[in-house]
N, C-alpha and C. Protein backbone atom coordinates (compact mmCIF):
# COMPACT_ATOMS: atom_id res chain seq x y z
N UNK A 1 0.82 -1.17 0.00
CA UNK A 1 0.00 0.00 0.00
C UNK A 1 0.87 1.24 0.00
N UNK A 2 0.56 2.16 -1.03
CA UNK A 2 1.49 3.21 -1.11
C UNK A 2 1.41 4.23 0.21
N UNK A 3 2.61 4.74 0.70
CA UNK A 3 2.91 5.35 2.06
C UNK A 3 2.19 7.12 2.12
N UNK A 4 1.25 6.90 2.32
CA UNK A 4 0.22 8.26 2.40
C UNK A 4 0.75 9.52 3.31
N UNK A 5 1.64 9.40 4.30
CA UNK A 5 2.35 10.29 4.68
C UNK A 5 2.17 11.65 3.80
N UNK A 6 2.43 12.94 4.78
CA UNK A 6 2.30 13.98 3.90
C UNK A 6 3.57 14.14 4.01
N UNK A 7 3.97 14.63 2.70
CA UNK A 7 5.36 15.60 2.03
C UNK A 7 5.67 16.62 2.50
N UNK A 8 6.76 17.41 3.01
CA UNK A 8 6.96 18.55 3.03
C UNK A 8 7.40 18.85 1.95
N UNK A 9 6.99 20.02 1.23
CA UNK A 9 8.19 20.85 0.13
C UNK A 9 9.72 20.99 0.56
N UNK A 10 10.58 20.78 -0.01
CA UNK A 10 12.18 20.96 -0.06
C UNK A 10 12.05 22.62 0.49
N UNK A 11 13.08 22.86 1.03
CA UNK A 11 13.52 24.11 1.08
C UNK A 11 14.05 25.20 -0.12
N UNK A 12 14.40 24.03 -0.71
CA UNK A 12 14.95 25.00 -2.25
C UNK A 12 13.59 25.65 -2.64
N UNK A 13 12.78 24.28 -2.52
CA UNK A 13 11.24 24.94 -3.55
C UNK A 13 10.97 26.22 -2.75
N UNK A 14 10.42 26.04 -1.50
CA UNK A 14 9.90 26.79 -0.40
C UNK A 14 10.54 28.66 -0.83
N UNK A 15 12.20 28.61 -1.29
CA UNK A 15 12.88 29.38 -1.40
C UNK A 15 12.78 30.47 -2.83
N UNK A 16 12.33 29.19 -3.74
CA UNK A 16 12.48 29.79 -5.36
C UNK A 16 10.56 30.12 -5.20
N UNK A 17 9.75 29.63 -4.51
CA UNK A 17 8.36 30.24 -4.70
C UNK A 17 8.48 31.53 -3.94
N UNK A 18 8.90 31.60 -2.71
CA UNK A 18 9.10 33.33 -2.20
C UNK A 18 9.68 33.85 -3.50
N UNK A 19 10.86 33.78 -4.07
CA UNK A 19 11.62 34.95 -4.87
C UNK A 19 10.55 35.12 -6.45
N UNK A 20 10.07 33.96 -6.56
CA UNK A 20 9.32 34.37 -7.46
C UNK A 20 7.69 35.00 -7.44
N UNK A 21 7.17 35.09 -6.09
CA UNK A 21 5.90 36.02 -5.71
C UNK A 21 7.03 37.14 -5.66
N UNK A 22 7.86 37.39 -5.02
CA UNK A 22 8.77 38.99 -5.03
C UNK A 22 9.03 39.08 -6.11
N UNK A 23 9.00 38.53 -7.20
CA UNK A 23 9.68 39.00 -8.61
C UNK A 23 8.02 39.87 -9.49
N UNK A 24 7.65 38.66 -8.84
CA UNK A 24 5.67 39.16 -9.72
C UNK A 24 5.33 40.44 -8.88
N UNK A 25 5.46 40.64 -7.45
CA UNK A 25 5.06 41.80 -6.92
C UNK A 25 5.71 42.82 -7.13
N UNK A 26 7.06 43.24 -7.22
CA UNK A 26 7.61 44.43 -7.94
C UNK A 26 6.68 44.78 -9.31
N UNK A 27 6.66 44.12 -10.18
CA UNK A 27 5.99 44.46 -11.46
C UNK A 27 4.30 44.51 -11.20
N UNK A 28 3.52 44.02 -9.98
CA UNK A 28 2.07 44.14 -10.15
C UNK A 28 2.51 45.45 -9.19
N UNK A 29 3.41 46.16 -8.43
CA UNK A 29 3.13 47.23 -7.80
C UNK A 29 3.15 48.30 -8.41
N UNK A 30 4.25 48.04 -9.25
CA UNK A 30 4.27 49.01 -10.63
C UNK A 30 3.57 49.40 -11.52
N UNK A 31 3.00 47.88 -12.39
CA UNK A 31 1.71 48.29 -12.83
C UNK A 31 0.48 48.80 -11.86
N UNK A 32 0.64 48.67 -10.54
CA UNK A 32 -0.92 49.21 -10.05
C UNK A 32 -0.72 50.55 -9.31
N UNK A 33 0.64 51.00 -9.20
CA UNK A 33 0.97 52.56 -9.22
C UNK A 33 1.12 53.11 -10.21
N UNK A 34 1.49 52.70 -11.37
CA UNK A 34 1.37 53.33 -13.10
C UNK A 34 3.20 54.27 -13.04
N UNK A 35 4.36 53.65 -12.04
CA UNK A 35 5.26 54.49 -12.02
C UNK A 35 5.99 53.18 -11.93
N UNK A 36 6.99 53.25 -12.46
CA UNK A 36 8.27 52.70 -12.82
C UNK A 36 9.35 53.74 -12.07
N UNK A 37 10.18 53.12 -11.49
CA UNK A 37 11.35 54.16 -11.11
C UNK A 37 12.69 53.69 -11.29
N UNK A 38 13.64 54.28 -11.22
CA UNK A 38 15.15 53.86 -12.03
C UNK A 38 15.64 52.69 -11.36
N UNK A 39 15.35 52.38 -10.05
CA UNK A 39 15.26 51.07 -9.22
C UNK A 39 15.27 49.51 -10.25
N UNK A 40 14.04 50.04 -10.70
CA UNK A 40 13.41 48.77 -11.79
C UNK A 40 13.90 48.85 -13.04
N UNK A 41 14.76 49.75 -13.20
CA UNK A 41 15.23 49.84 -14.72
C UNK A 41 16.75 48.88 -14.98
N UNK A 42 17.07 48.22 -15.37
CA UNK A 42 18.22 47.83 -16.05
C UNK A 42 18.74 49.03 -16.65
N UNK A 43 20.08 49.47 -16.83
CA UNK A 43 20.72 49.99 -17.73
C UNK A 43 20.83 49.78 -19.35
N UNK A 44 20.49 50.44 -20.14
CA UNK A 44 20.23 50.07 -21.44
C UNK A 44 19.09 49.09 -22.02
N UNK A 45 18.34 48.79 -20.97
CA UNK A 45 16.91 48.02 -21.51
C UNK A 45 15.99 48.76 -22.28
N UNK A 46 16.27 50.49 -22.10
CA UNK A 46 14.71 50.69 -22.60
C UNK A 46 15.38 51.49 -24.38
N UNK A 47 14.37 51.06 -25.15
CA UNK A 47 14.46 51.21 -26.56
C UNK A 47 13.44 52.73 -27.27
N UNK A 48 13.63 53.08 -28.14
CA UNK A 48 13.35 54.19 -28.51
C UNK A 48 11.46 53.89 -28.64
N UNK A 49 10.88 52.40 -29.08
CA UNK A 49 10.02 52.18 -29.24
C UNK A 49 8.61 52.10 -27.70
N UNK A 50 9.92 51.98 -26.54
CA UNK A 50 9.00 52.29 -25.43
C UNK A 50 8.65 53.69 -24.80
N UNK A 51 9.05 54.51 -25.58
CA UNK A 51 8.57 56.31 -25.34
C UNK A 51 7.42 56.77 -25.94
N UNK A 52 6.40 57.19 -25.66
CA UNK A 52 5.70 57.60 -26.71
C UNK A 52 6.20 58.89 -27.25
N UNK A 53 5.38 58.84 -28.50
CA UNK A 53 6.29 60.50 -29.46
C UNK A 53 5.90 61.78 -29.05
N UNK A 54 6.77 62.54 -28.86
CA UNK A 54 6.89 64.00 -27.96
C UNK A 54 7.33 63.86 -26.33
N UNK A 55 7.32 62.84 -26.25
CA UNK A 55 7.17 62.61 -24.37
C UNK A 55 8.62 63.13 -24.15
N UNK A 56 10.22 62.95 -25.03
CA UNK A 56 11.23 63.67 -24.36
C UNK A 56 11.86 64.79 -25.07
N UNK A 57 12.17 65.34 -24.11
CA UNK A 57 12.38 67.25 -24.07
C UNK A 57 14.32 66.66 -24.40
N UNK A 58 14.82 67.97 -25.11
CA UNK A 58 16.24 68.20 -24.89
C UNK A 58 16.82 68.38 -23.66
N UNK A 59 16.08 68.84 -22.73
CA UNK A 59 16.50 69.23 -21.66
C UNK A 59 16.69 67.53 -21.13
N UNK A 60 16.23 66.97 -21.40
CA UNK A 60 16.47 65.54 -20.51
C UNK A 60 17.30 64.73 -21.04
N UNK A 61 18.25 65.36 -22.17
CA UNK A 61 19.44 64.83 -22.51
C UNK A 61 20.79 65.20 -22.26
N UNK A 62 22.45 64.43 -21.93
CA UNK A 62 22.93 64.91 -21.56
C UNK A 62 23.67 65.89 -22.85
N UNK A 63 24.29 66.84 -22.58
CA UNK A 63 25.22 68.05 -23.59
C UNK A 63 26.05 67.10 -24.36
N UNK A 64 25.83 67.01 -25.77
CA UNK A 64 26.40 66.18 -26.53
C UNK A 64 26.39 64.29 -26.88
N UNK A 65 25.01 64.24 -26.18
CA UNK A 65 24.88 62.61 -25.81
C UNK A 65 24.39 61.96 -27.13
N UNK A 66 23.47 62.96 -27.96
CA UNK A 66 22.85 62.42 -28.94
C UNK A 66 24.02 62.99 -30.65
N UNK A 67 24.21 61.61 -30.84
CA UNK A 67 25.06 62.01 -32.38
C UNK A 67 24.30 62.04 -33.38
N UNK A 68 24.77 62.58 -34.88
CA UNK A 68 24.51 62.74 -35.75
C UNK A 68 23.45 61.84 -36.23
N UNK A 69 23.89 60.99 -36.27
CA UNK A 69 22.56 59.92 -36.41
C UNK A 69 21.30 59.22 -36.14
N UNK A 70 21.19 60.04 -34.50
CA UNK A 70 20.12 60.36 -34.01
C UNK A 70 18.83 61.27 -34.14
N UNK A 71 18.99 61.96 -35.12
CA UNK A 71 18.50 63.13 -35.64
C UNK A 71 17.98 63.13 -37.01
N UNK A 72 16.87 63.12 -37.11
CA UNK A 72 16.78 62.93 -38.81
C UNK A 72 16.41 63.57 -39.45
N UNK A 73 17.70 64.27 -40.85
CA UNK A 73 17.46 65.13 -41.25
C UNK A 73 16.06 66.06 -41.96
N UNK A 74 15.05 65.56 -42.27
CA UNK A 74 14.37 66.00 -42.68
C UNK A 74 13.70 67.01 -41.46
N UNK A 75 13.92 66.92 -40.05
CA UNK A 75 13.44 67.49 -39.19
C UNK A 75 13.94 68.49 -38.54
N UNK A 76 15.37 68.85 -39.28
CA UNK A 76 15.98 70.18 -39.64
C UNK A 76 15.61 71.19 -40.49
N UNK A 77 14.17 71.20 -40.57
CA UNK A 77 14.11 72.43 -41.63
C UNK A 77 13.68 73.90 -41.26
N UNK A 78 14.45 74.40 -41.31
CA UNK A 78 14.69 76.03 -41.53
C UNK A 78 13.79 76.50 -41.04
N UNK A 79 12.91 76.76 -42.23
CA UNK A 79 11.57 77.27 -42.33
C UNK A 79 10.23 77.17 -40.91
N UNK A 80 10.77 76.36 -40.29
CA UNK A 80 9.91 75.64 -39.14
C UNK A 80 10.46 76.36 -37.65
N UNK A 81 12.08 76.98 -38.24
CA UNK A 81 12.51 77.51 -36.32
C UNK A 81 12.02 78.95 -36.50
N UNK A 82 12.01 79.24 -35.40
CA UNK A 82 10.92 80.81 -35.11
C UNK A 82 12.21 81.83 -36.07
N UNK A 83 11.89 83.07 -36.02
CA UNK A 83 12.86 83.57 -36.59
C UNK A 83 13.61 85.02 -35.39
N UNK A 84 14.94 84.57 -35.55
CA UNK A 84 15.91 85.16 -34.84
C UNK A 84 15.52 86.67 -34.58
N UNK A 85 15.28 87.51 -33.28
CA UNK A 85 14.65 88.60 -33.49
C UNK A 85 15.74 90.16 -34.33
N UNK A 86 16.64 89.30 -33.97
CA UNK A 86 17.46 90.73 -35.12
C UNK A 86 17.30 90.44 -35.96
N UNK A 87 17.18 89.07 -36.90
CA UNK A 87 16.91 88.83 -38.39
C UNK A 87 15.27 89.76 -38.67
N UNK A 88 14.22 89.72 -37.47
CA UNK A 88 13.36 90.04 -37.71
C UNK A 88 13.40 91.77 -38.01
N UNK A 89 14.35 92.42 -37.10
CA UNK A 89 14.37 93.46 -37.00
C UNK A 89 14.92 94.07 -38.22
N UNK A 90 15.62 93.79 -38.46
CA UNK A 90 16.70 93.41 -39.95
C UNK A 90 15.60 93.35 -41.23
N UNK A 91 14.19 92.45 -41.49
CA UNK A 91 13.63 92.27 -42.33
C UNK A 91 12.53 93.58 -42.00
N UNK A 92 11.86 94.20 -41.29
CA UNK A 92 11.16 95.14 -40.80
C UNK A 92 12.29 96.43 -41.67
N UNK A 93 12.75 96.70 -41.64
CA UNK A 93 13.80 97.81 -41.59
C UNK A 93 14.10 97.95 -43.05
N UNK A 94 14.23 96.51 -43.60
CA UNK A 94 14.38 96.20 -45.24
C UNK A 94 12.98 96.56 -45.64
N UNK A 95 11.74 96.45 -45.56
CA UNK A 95 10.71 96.49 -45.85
C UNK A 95 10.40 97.70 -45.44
N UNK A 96 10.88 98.88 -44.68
CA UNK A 96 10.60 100.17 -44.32
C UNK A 96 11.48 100.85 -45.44
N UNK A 97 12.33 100.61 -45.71
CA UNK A 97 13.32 101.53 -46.49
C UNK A 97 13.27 101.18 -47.60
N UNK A 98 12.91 100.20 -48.11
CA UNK A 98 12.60 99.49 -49.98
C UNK A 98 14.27 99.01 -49.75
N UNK A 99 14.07 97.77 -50.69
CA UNK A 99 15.33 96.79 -50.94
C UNK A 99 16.28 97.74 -52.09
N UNK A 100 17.43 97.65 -51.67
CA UNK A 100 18.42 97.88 -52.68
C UNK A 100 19.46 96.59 -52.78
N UNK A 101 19.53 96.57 -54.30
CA UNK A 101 20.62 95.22 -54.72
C UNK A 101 21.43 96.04 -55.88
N UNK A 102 22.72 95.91 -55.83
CA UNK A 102 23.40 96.67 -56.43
C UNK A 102 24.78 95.56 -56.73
N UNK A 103 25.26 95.78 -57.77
CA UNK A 103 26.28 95.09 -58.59
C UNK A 103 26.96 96.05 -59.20
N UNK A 104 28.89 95.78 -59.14
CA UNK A 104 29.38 96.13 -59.84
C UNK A 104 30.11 95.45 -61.18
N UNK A 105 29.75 95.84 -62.33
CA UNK A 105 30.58 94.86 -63.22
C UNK A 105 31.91 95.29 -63.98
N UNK A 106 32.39 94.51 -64.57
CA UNK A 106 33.50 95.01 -65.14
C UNK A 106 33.04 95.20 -66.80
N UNK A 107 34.18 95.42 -67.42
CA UNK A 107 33.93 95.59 -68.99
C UNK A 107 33.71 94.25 -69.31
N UNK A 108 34.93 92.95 -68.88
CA UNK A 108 34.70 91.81 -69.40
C UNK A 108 33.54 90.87 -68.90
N UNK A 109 32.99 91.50 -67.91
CA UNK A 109 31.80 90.95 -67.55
C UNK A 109 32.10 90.43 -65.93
N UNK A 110 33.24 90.48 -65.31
CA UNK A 110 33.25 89.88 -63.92
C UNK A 110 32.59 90.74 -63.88
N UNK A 111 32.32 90.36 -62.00
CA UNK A 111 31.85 90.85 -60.90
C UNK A 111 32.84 91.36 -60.05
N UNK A 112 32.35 92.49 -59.79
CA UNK A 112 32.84 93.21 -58.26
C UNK A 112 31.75 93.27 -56.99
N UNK A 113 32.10 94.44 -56.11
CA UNK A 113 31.10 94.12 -55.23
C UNK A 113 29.37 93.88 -55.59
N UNK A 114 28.63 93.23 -55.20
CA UNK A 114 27.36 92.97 -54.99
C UNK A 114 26.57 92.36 -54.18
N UNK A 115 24.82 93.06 -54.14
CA UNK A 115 24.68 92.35 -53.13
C UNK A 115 23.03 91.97 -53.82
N UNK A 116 22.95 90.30 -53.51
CA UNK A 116 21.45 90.35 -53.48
C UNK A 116 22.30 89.54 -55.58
N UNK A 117 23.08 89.53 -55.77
CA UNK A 117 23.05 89.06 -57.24
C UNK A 117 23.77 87.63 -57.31
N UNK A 118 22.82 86.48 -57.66
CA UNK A 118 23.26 85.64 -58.14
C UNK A 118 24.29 84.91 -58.99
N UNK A 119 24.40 85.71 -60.34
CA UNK A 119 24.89 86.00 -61.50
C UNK A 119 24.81 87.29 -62.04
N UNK A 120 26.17 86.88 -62.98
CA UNK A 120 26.42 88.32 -63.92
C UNK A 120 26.86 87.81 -65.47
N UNK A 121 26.85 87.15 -66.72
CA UNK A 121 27.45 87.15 -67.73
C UNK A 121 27.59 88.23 -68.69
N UNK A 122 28.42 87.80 -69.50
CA UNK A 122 28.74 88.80 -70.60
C UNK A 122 28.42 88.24 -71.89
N UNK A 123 27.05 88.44 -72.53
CA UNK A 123 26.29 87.77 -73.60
C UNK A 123 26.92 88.13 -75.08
N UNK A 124 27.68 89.61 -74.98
CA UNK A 124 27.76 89.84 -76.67
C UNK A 124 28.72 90.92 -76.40
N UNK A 125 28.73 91.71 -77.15
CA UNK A 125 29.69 92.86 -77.31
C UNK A 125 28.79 94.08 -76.86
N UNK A 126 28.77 94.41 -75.95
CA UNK A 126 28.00 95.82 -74.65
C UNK A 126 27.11 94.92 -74.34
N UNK A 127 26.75 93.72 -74.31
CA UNK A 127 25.57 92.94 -73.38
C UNK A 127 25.85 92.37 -72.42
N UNK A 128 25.08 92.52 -71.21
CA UNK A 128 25.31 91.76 -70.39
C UNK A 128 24.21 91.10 -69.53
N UNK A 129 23.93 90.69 -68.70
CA UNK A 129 23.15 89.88 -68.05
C UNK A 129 23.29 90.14 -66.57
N UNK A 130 22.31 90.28 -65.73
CA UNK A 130 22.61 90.15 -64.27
C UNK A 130 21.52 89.46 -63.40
N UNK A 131 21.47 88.18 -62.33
CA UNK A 131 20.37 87.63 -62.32
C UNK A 131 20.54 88.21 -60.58
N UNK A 132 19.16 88.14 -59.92
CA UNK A 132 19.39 88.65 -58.85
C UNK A 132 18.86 87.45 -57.80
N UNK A 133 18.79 86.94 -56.69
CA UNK A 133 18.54 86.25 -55.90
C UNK A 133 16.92 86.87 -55.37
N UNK A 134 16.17 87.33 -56.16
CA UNK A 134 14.56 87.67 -56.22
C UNK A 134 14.13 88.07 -57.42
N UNK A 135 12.68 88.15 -57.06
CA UNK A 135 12.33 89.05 -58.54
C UNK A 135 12.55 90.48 -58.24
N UNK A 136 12.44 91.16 -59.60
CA UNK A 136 13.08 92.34 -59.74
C UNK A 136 12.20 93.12 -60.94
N UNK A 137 11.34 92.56 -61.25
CA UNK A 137 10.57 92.72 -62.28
C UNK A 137 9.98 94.00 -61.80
N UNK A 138 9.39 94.20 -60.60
CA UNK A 138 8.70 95.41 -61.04
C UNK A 138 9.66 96.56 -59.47
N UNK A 139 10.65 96.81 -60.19
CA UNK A 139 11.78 97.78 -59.53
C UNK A 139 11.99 98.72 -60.27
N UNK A 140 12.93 99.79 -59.64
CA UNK A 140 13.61 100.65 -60.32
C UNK A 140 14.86 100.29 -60.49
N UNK A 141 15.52 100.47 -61.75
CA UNK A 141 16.71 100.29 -62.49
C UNK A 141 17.75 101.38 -62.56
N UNK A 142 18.72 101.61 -62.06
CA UNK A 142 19.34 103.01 -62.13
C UNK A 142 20.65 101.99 -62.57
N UNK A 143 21.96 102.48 -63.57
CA UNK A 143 22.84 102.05 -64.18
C UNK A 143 23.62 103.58 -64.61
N UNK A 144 24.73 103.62 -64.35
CA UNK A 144 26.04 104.28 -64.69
C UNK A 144 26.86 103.13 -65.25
N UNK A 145 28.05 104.43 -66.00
CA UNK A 145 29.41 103.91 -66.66
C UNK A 145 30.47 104.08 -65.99
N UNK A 146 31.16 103.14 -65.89
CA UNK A 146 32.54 103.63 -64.47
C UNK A 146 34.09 103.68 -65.62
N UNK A 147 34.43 104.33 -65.08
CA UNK A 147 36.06 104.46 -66.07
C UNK A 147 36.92 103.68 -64.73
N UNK A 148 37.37 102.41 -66.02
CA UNK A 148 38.02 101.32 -65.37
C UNK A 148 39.91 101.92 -64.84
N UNK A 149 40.35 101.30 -63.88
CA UNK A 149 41.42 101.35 -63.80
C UNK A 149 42.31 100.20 -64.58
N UNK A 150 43.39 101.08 -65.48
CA UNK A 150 43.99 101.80 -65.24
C UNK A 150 43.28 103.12 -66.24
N UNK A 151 43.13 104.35 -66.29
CA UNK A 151 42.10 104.92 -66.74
C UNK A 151 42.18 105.31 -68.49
N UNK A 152 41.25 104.98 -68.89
CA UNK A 152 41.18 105.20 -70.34
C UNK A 152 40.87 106.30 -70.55
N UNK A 153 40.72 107.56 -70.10
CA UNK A 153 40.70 108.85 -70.85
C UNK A 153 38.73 109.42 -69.97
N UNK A 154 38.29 109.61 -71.19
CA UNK A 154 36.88 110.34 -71.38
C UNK A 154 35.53 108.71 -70.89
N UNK A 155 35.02 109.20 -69.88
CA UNK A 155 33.84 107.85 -69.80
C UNK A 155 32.54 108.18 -70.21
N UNK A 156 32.91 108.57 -71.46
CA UNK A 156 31.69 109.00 -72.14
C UNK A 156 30.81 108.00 -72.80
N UNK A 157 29.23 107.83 -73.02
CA UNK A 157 29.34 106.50 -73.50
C UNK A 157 27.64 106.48 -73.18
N UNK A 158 26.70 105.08 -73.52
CA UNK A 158 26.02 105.12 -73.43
C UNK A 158 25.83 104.07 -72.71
N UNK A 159 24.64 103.57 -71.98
CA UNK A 159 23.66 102.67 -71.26
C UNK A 159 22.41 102.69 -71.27
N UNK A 160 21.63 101.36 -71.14
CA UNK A 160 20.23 101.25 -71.07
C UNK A 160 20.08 99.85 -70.30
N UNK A 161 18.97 99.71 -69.46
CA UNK A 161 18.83 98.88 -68.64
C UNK A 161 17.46 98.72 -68.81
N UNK A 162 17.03 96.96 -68.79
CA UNK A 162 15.43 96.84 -69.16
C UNK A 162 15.55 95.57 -67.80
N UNK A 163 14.28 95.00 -67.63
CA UNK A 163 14.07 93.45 -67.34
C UNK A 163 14.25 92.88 -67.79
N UNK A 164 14.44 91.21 -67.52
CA UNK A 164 14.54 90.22 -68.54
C UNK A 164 13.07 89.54 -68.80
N UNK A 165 12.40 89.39 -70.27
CA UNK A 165 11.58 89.14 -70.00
C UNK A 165 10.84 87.97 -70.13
N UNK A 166 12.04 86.51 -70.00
CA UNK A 166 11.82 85.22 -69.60
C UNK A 166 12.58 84.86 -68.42
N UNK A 167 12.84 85.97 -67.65
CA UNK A 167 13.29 85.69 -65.95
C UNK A 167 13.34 86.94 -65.27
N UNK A 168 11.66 86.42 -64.24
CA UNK A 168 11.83 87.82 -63.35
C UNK A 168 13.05 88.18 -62.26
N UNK A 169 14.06 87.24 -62.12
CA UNK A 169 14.92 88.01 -61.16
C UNK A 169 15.87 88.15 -61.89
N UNK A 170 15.74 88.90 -63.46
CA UNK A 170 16.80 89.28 -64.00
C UNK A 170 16.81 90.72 -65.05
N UNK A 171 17.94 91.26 -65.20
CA UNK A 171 18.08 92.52 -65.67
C UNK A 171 18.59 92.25 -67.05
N UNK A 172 18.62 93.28 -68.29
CA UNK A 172 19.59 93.26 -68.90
C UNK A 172 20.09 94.57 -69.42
N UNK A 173 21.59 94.89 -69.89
CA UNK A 173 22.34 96.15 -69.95
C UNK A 173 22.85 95.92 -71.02
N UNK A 174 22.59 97.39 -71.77
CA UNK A 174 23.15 97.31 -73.15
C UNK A 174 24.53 98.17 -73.05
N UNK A 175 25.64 98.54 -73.08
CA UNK A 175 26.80 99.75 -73.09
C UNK A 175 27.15 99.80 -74.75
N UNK A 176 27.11 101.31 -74.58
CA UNK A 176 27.91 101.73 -76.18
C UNK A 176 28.37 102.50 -75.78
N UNK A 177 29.39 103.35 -77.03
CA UNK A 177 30.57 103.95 -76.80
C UNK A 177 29.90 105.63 -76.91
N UNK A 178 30.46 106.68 -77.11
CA UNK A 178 29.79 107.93 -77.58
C UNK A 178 29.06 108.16 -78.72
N UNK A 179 29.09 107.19 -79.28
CA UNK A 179 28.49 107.26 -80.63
C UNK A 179 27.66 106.18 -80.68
N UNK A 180 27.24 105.35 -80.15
CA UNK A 180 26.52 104.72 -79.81
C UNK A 180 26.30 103.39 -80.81
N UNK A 181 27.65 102.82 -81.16
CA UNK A 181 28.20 101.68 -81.12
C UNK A 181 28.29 100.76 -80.14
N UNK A 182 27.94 99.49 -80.37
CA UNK A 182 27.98 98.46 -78.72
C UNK A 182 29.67 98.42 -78.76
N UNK A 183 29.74 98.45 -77.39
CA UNK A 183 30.90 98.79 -76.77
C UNK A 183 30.70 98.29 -75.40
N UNK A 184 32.21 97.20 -75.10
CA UNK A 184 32.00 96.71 -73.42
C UNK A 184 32.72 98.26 -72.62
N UNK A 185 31.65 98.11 -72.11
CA UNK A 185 31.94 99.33 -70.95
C UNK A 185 31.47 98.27 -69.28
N UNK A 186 32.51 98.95 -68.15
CA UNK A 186 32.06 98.66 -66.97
C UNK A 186 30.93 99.23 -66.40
N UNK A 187 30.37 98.98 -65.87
CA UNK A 187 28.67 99.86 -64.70
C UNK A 187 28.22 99.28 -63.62
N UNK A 188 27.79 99.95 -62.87
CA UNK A 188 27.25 100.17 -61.72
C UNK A 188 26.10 100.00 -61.81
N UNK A 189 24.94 99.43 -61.70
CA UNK A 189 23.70 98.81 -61.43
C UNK A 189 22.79 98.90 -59.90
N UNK A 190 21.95 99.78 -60.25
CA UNK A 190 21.21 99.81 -58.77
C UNK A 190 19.79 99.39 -59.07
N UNK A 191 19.10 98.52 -58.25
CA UNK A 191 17.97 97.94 -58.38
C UNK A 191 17.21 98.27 -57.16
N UNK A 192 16.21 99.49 -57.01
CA UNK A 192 15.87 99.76 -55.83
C UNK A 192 13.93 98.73 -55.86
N UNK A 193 13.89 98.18 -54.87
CA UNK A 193 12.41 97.92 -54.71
C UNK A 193 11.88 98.47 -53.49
């Protein structure tokens, strides 16, 4: 007849059922306080997928922790950061006084100082081209003749300045000589809006 005696549990068992109700009660206390604290965290366990999106601030990172590759570029765009208040003050001030873009060219067609101009070519013999980094289409055009160094004498001569009229952010300049032959002459270009 089999020996009906009751069993005690081993001590091992007795030992591994406590640690494992303490293993389940850390995590049901947690879930039933809704707080996790750094206690319960492993180092490097938690993954980008257990944050929800917006939940972390810069401020909760350390100075230089996150590299290049953390960051994705498309979420660098410009257009989206507020704008710098001297840039603002700066664009107020441009818009109070009307824009000036001004270029200097040479006879052979470089560039000297300018501002606000993209491009400058030299299309023909007194033609030239100047494209500006806006439209310009409906501005005022002011153009002089400059006597180049080293100096050629008399800067007598002619100019005319129109729009371009298959590109609004562009000008074009005709130079002739006194007689009003095309002739490369240098000028000065002012584009007030």
């Amino acid at each position: 007849m089999p020996d009906r005696r009751r069993r005690l549990p081993s001590p091992s068992l007795v030992i591994a059922c406590i640690a494992l109700f303490v293993a389940l009660g850390g995590g049901a206390y947690a879930a039933a306080t809704g707080s996790v604290t750094t206690r319960e965290i492993l180092n490097g366990t938690i993954r980008n997928e257990d944050f929800k999106d917006g939940t972390l601030r810069g401020n909760e990172f350390k100075r230089d922790s996150l590299g290049g590759g953390a960051i994705k570029e498309q979420t660098l765009d410009g257009t989206k950061l507020p704008e710098v208040a001297s840039a603002a003050r700066a664009r107020v001030a441009e818009q109070a006084t009307g824009l000036t873009l001004q270029v200097a060219v040479r006879a052979d067609g470089t560039r000297g100082t300018a501002r606000g101009v993209v491009s400058v070519a030299k299309l023909d013999i007194g033609r030239y081209q100047v494209i500006f980094d806006r439209d310009v289409s409906a501005c005022v055009y002011a153009a002089t003749l400059v006597q180049e160094a080293p100096a050629r004498g008399d800067v007598t001569g002619q100019i005319a300045v129109a729009s371009l009229a298959d590109n609004a952010n562009g000008v074009r300049i005709a130079t002739a000589d006194a007689a009003g032959a095309d002739a490369d002459r240098g000028f000065h270009l002012i584009v007030s809006c």
